[in-house]
C-alpha atoms as a PDB file:
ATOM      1  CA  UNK A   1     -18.185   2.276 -11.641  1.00  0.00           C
ATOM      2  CA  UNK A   2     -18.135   4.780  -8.388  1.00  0.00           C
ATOM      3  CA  UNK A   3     -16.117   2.589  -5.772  1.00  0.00           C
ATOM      4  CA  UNK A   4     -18.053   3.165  -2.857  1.00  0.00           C
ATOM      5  CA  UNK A   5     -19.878   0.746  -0.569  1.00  0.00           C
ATOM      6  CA  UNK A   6     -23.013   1.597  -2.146  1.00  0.00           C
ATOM      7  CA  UNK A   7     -22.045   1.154  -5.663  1.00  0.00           C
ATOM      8  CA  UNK A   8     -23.397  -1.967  -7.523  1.00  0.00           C
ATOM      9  CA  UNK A   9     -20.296  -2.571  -9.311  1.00  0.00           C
ATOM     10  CA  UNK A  10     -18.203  -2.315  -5.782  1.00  0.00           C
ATOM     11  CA  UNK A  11     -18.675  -6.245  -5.785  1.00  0.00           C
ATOM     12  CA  UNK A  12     -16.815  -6.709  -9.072  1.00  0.00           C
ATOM     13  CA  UNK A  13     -13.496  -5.768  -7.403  1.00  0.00           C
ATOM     14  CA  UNK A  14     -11.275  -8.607  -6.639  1.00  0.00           C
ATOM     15  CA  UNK A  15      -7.474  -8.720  -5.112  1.00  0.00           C
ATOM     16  CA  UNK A  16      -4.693 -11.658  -5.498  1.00  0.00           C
ATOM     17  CA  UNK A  17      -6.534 -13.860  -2.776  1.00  0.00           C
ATOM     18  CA  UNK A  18     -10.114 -13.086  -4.387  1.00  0.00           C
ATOM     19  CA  UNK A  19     -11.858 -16.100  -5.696  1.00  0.00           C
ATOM     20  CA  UNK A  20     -11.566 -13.978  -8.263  1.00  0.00           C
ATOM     21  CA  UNK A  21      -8.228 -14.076  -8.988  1.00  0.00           C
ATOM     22  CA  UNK A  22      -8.203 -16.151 -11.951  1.00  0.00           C
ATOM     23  CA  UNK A  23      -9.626 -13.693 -13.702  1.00  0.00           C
ATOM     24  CA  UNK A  24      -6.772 -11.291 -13.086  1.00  0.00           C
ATOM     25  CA  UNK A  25      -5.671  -9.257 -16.020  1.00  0.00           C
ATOM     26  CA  UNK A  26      -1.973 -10.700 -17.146  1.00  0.00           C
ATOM     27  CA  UNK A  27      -0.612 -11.070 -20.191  1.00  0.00           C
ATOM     28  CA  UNK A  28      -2.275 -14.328 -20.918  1.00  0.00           C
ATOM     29  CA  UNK A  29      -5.427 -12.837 -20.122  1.00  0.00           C
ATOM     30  CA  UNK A  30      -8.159 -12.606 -22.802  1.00  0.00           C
ATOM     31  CA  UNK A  31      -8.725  -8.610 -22.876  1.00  0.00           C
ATOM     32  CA  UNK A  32      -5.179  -7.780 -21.550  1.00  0.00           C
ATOM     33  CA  UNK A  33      -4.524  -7.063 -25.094  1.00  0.00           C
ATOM     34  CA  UNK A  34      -6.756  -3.864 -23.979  1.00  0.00           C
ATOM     35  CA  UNK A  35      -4.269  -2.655 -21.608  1.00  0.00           C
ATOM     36  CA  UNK A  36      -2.942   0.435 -23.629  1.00  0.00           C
ATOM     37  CA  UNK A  37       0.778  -0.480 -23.562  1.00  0.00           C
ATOM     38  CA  UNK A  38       2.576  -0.097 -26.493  1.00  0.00           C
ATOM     39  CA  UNK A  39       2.729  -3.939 -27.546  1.00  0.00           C
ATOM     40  CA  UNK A  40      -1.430  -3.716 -27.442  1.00  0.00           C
ATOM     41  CA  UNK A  41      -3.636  -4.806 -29.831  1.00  0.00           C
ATOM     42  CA  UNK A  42      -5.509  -1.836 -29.224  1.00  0.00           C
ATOM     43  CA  UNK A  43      -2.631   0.491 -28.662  1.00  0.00           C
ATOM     44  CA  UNK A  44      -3.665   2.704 -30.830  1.00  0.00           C
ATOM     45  CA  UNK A  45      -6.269   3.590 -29.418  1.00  0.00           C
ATOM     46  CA  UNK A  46      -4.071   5.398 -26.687  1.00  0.00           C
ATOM     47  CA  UNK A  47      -2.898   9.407 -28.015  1.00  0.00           C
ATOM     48  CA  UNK A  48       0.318   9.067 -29.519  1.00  0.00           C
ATOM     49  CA  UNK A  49       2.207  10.226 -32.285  1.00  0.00           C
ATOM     50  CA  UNK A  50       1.935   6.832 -34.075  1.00  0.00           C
ATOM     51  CA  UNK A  51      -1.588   6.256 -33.265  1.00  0.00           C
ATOM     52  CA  UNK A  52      -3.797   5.276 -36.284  1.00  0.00           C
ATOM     53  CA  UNK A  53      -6.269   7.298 -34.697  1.00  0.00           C
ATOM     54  CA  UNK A  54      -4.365  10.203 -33.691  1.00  0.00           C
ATOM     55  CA  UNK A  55      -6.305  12.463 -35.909  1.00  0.00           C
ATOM     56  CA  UNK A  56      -9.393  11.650 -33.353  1.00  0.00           C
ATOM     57  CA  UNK A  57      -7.348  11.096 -30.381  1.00  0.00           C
ATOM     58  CA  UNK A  58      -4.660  13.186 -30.519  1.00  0.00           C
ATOM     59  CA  UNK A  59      -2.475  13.574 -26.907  1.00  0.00           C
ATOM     60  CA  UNK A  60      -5.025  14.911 -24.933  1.00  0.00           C
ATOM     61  CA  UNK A  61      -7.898  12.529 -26.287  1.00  0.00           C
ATOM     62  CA  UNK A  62     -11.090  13.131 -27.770  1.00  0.00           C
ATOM     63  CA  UNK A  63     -13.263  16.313 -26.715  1.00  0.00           C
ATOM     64  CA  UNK A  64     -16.374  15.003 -27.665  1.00  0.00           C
ATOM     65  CA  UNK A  65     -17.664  11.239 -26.469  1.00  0.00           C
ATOM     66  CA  UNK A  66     -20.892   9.593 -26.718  1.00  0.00           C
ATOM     67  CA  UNK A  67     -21.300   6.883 -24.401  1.00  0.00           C
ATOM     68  CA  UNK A  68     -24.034   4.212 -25.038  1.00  0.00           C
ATOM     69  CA  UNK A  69     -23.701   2.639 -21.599  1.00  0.00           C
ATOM     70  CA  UNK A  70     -23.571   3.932 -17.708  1.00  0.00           C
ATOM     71  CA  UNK A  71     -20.599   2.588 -17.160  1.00  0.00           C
ATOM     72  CA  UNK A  72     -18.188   4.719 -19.378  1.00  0.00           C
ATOM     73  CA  UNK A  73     -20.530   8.143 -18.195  1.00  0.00           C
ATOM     74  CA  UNK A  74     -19.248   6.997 -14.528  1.00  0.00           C
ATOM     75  CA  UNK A  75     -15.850   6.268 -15.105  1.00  0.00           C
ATOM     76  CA  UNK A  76     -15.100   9.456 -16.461  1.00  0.00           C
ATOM     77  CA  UNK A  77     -17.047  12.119 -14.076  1.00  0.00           C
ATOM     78  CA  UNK A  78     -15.052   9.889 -11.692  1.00  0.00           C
ATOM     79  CA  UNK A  79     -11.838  11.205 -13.586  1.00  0.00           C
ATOM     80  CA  UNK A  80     -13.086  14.341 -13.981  1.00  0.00           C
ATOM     81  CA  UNK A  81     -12.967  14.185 -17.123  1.00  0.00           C
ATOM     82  CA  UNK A  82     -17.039  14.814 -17.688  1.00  0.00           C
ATOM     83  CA  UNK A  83     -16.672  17.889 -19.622  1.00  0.00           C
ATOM     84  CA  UNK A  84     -15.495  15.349 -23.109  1.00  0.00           C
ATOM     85  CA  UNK A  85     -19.205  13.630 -22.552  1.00  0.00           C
ATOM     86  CA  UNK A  86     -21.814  15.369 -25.016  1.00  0.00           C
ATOM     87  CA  UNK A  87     -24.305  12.632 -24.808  1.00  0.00           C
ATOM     88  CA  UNK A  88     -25.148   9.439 -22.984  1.00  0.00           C
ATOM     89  CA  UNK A  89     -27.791   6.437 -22.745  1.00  0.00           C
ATOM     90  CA  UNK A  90     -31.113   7.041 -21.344  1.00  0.00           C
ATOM     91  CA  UNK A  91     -30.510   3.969 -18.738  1.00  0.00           C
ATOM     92  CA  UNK A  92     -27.631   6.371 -17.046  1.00  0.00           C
ATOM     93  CA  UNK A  93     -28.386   6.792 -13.326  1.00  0.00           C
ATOM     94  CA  UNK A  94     -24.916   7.283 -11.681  1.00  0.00           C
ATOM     95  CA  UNK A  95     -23.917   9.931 -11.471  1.00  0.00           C
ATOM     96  CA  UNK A  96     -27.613  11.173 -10.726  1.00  0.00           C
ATOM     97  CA  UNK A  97     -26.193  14.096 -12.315  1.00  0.00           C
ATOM     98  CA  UNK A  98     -24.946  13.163 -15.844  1.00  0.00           C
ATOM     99  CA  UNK A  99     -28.595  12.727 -16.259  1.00  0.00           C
ATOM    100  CA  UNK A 100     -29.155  16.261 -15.825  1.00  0.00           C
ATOM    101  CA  UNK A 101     -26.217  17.678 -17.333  1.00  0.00           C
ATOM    102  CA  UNK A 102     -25.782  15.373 -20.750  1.00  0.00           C
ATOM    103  CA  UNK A 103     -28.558  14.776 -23.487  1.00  0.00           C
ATOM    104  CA  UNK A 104     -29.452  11.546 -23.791  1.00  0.00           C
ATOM    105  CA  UNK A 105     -29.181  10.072 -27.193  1.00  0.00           C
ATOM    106  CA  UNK A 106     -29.601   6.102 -26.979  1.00  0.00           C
ATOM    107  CA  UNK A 107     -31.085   3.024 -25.119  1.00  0.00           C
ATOM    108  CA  UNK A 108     -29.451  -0.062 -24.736  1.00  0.00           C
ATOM    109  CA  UNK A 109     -29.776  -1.470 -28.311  1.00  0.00           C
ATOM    110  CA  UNK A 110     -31.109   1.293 -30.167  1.00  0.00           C
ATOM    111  CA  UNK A 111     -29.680   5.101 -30.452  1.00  0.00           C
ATOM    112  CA  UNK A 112     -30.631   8.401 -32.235  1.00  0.00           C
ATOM    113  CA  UNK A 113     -28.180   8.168 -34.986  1.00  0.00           C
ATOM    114  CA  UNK A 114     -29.337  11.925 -36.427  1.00  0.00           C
ATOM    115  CA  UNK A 115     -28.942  13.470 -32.533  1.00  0.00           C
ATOM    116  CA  UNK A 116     -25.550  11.720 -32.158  1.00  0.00           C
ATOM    117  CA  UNK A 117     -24.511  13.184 -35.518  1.00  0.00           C
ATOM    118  CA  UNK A 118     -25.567  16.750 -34.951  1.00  0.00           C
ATOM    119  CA  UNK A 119     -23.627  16.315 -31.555  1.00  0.00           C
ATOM    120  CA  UNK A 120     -19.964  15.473 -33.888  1.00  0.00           C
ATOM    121  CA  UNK A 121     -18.631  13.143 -31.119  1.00  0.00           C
ATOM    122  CA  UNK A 122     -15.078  12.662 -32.294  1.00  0.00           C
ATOM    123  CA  UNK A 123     -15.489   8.984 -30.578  1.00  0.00           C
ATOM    124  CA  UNK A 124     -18.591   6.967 -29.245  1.00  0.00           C
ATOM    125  CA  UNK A 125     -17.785   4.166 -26.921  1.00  0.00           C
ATOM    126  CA  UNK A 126     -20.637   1.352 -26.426  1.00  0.00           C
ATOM    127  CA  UNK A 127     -20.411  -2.157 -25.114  1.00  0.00           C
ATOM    128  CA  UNK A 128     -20.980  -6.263 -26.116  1.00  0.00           C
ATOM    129  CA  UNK A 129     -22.440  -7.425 -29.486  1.00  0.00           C
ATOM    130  CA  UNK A 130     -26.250  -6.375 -28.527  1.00  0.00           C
ATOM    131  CA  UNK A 131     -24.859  -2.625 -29.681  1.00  0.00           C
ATOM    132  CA  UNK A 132     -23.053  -4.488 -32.588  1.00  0.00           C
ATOM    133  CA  UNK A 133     -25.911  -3.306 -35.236  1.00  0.00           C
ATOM    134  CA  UNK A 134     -26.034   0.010 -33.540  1.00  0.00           C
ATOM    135  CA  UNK A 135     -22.762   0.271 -33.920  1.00  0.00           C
ATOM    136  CA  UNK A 136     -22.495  -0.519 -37.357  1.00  0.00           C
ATOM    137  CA  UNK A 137     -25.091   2.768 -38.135  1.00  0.00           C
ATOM    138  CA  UNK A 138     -22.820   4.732 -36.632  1.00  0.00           C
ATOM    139  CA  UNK A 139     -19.303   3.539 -38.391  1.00  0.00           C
ATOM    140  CA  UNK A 140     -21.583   3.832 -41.772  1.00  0.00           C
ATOM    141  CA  UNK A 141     -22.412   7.470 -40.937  1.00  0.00           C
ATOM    142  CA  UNK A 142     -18.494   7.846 -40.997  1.00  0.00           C
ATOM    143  CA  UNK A 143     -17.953   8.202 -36.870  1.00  0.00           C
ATOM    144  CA  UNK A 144     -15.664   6.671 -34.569  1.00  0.00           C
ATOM    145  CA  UNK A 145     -16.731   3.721 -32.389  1.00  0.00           C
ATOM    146  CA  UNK A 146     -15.322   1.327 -29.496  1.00  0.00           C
ATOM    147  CA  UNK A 147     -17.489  -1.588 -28.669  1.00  0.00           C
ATOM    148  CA  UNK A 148     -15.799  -3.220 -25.929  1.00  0.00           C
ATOM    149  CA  UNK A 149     -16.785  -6.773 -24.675  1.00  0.00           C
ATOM    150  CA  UNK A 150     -15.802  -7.081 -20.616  1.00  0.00           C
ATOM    151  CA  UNK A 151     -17.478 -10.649 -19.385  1.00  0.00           C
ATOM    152  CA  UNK A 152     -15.093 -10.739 -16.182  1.00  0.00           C
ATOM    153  CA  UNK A 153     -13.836  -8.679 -13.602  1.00  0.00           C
ATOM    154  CA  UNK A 154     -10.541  -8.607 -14.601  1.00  0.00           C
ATOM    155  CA  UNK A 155     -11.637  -7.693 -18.086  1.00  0.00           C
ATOM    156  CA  UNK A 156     -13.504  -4.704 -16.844  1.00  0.00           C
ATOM    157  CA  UNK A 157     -10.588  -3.603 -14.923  1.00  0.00           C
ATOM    158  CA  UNK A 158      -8.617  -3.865 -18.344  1.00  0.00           C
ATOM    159  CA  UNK A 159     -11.088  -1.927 -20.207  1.00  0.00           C
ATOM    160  CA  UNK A 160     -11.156   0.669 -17.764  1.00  0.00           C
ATOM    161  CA  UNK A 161      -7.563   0.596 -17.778  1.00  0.00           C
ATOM    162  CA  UNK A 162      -7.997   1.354 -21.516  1.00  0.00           C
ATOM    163  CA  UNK A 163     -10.671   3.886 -21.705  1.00  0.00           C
ATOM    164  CA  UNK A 164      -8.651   6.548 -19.093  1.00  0.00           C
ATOM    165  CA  UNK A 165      -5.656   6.046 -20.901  1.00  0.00           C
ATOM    166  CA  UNK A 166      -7.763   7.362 -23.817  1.00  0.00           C
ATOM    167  CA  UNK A 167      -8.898  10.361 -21.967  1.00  0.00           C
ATOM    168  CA  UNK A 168      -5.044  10.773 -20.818  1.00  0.00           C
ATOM    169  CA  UNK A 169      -5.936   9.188 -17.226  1.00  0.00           C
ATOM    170  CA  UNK A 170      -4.015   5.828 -17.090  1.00  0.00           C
ATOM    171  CA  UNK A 171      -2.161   6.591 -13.865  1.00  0.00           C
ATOM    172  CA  UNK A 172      -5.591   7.620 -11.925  1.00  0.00           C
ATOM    173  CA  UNK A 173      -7.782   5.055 -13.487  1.00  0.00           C
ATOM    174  CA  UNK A 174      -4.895   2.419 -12.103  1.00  0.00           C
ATOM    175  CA  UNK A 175      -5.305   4.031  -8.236  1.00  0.00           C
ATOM    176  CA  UNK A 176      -9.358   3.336  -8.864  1.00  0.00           C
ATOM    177  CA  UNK A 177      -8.903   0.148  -9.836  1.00  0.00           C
ATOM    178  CA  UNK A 178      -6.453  -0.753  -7.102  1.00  0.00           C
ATOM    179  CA  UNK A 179      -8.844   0.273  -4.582  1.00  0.00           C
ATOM    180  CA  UNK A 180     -11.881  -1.423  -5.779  1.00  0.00           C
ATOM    181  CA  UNK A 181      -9.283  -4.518  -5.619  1.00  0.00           C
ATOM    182  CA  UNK A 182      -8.739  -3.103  -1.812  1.00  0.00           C
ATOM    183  CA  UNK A 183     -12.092  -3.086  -1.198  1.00  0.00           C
ATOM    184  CA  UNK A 184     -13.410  -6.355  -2.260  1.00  0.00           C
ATOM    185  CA  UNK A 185     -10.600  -7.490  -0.348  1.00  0.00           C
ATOM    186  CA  UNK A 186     -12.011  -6.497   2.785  1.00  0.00           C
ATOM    187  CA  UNK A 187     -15.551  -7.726   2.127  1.00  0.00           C
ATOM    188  CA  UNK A 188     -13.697 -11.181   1.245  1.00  0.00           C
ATOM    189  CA  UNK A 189     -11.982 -11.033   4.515  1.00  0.00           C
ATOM    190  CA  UNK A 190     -15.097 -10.200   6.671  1.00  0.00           C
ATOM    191  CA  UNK A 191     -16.820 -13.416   5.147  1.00  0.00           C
ATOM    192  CA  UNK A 192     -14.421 -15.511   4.011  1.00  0.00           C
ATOM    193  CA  UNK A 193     -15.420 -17.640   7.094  1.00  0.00           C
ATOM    194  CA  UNK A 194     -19.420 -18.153   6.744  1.00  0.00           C
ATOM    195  CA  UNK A 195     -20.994 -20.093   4.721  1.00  0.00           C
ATOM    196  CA  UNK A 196     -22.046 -19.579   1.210  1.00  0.00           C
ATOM    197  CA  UNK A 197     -25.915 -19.343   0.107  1.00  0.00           C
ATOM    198  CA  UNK A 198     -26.914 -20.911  -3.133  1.00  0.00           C
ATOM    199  CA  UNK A 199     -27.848 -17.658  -5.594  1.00  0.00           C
ATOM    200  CA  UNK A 200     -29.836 -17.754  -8.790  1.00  0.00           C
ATOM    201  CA  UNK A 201     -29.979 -14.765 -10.938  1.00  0.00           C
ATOM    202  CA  UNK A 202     -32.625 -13.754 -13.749  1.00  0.00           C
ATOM    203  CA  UNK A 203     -31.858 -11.360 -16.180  1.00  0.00           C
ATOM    204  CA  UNK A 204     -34.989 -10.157 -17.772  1.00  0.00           C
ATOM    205  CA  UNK A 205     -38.808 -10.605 -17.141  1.00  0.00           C
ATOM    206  CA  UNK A 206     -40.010 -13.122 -18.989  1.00  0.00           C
ATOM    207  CA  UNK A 207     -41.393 -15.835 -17.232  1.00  0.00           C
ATOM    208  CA  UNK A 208     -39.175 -19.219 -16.352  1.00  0.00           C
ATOM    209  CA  UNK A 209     -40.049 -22.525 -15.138  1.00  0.00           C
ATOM    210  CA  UNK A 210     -37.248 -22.842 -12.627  1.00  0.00           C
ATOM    211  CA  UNK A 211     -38.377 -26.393 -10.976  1.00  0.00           C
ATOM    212  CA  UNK A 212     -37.048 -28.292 -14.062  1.00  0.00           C
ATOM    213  CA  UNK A 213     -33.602 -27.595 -13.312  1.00  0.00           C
ATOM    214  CA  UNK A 214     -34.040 -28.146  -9.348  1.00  0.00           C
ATOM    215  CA  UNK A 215     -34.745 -24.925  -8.265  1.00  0.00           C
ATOM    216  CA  UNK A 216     -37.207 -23.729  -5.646  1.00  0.00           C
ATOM    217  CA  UNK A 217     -40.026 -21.563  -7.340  1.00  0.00           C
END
């Protein structure tokens, strides 16, 4: 989640006056119970004396995290907070160098449940219900997991909100996210006066007939 102009998730940012901005993360919104405040659903998962999971967590955070998806790997070299990673997913490609430096020890759907066990992650953070069976190996094997389930950009904000506070980096995760918002503010701005192009996007390869629908093939 690198905010620069190259990164692919640089896009996802939005501000007040985004066209995003219904998606902004307030208390009605559907993840802001994964803001780590202390009325959060998922409060716990922040390091505090209280915390149900404060014999994983404890103030400083975990020491040892498995992530099963890019996007956690990034946010945290971003923090610098890199050294807690002891393995990642095999689709990781930013930072080029988390591929270098961290085994990998999953795909997308599927993981090495006897590699991520020899590594004794004290929490493994993966995302959305296509990780929900992998998942549910791991919490039988007796470790930790967060399966998170962002669909909007507000939501992602949210659950990056929650995942530095976990690694004792609310504060700087909440400057990232503000300029991301910045950002996407400014791309808004430089073409909030052309017109729009009609977009259609596949995800996957198999083959679709897109003329039924009315789409040019």
């Amino acid at each position: 989640m690198v905010a620069t102009e190259n990164s692919n998730l640089a896009p996802m940012v939005a501000t007040e006056n985004s066209n995003l901005a219904p998606m902004v993360a307030t208390e009605n919104s559907n993840l802001a119970p994964m803001v780590a405040t202390e009325n959060s659903n998922l409060a716990p998962m922040v390091a505090t004396e209280n915390s149900n999971l404060a014999p994983m967590v404890a103030r400083l955070g975990p020491k040892r995290i498995v992530c099963l998806t890019e996007e956690t790997t990034e946010l945290f070299y971003l923090l610098g907070e890199e050294e807690r990673i002891v393995g990642i997913s095999a689709y990781t490609v930013r930072p080029l160098k988390a591929k270098k430096q961290k085994p990998k020890v999953s795909a997308f759907i599927n993981g090495n449940i006897k590699r991520i066990q020899e590594l004794k992650p004290d929490l493994i953070i993966g995302f959305s219900d296509i990780q929900a069976n992998l998942a549910k190996d791991l919490i039988s094997k007796g470790l930790n997991v967060l399966i998170t389930n962002q669909r909007t950009i507000f939501e992602i904000f949210d659950t990056l909100l929650l995942l530095g506070s976990i690694v004792g980096k609310r504060n700087e995760t909440q400057k990232l996210i503000e300029g991301w918002k910045r950002k996407l503010d400014e791309i808004q701005q430089r073409y909030i006066s052309q017109s729009r192009i009609s977009v259609f996007f596949k995800n996957g390869t198999n083959r679709l007939l897109v003329e039924f629908p009315g789409f040019r093939n």
